[in-house]
PDB file of N, CA and C in Angstrom:
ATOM      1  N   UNK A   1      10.099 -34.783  83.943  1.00  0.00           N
ATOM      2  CA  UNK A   1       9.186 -34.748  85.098  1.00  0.00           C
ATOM      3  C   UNK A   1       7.752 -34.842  84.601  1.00  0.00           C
ATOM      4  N   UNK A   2       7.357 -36.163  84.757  1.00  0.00           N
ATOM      5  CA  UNK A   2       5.535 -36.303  84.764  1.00  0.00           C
ATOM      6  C   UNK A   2       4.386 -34.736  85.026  1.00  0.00           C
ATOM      7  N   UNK A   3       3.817 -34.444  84.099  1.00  0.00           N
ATOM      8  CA  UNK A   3       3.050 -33.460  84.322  1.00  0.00           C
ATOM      9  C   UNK A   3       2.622 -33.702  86.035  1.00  0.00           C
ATOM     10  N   UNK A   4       1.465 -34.646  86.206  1.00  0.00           N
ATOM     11  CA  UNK A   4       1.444 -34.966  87.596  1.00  0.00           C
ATOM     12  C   UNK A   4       2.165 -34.496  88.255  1.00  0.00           C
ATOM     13  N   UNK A   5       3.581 -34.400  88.490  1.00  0.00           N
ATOM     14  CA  UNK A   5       4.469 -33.884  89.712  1.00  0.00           C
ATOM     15  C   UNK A   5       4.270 -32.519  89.121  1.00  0.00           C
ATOM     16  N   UNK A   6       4.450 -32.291  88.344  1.00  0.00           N
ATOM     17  CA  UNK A   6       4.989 -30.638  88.237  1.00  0.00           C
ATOM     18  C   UNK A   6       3.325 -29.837  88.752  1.00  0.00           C
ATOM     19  N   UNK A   7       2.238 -30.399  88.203  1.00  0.00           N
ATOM     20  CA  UNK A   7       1.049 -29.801  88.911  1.00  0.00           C
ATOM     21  C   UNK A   7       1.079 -29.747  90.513  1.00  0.00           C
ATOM     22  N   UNK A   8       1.340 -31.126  91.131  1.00  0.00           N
ATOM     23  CA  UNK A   8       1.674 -30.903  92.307  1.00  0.00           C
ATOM     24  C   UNK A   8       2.403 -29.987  92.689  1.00  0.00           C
ATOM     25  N   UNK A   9       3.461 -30.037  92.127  1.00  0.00           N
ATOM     26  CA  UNK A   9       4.491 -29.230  92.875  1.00  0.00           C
ATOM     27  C   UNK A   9       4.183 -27.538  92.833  1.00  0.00           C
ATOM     28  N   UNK A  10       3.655 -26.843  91.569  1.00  0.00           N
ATOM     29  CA  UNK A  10       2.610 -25.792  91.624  1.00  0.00           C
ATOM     30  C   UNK A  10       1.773 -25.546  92.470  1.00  0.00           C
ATOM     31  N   UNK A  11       1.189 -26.368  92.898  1.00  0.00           N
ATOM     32  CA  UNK A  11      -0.129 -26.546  93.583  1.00  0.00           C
ATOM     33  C   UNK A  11       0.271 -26.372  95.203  1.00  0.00           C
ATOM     34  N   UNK A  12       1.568 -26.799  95.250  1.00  0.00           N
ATOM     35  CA  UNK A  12       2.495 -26.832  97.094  1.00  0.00           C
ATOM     36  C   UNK A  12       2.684 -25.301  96.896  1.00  0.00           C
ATOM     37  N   UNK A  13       4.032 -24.592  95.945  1.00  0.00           N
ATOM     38  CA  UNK A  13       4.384 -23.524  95.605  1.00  0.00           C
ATOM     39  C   UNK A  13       3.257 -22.279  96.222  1.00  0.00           C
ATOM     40  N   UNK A  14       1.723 -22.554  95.010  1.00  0.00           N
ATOM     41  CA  UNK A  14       1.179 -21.780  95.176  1.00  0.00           C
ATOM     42  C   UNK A  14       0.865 -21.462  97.059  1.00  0.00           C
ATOM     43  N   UNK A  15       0.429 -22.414  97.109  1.00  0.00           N
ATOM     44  CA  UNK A  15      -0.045 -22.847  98.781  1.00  0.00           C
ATOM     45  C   UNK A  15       0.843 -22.269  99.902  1.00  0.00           C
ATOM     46  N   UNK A  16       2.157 -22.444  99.338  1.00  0.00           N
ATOM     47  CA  UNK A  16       3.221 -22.196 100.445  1.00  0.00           C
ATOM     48  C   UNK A  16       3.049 -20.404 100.400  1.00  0.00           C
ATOM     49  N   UNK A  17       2.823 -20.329  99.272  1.00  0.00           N
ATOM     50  CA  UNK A  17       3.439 -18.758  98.920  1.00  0.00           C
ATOM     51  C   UNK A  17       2.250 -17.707  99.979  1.00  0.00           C
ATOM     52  N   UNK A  18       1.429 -18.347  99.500  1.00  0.00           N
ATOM     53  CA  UNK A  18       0.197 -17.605 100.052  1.00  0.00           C
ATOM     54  C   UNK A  18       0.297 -18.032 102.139  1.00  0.00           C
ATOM     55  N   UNK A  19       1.243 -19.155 102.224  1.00  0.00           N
ATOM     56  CA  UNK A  19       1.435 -19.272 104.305  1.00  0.00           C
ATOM     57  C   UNK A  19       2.456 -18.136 104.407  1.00  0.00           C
ATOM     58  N   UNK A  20       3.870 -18.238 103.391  1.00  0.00           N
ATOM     59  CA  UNK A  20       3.994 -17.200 103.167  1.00  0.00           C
ATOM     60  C   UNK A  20       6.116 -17.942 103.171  1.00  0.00           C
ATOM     61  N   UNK A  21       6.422 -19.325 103.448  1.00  0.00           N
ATOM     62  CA  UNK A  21       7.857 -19.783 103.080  1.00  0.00           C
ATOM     63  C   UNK A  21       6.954 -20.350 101.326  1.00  0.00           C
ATOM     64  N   UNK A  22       7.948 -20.161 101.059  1.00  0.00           N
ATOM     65  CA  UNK A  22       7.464 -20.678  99.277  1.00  0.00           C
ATOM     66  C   UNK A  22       8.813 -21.559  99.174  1.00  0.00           C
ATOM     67  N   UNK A  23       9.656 -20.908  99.300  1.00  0.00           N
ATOM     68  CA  UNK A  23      11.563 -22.007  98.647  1.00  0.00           C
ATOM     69  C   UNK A  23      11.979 -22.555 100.475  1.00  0.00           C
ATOM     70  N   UNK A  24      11.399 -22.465 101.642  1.00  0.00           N
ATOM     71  CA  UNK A  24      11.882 -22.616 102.442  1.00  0.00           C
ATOM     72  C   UNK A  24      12.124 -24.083 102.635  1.00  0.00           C
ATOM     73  N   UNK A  25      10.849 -24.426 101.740  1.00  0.00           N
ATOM     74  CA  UNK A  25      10.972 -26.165 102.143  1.00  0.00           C
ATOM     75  C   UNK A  25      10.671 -26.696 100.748  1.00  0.00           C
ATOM     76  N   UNK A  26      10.133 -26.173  99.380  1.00  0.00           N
ATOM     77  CA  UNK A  26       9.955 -26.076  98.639  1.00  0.00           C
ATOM     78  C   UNK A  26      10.852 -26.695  97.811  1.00  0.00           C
ATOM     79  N   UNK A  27      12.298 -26.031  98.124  1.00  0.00           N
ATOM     80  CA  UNK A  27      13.272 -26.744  97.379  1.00  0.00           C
ATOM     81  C   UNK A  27      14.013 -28.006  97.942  1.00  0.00           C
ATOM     82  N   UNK A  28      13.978 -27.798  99.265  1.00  0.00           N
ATOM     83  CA  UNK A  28      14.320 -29.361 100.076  1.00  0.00           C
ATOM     84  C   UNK A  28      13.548 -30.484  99.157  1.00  0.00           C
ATOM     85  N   UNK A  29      12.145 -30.384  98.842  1.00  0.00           N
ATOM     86  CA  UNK A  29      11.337 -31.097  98.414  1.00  0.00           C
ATOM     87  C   UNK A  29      11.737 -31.534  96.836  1.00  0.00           C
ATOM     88  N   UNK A  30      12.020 -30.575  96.136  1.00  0.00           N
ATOM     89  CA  UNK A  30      12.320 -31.226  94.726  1.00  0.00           C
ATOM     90  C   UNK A  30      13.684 -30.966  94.892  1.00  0.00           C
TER      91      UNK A  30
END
């Protein structure tokens, strides 16, 4: 996995965590 995605995908994680679903859609996604 391209650094690029994995920053992204950190960058969703963090974001989600703090709306407050983090794996709700998180893992649908990767």
């Amino acid at each position: 996995v391209p650094a690029s995605v994995a920053e992204r995908v950190r960058s969703l994680r963090d974001r989600s965590s703090q709306n407050g679903f983090e794996d709700d859609w998180g893992t649908t996604n990767t």
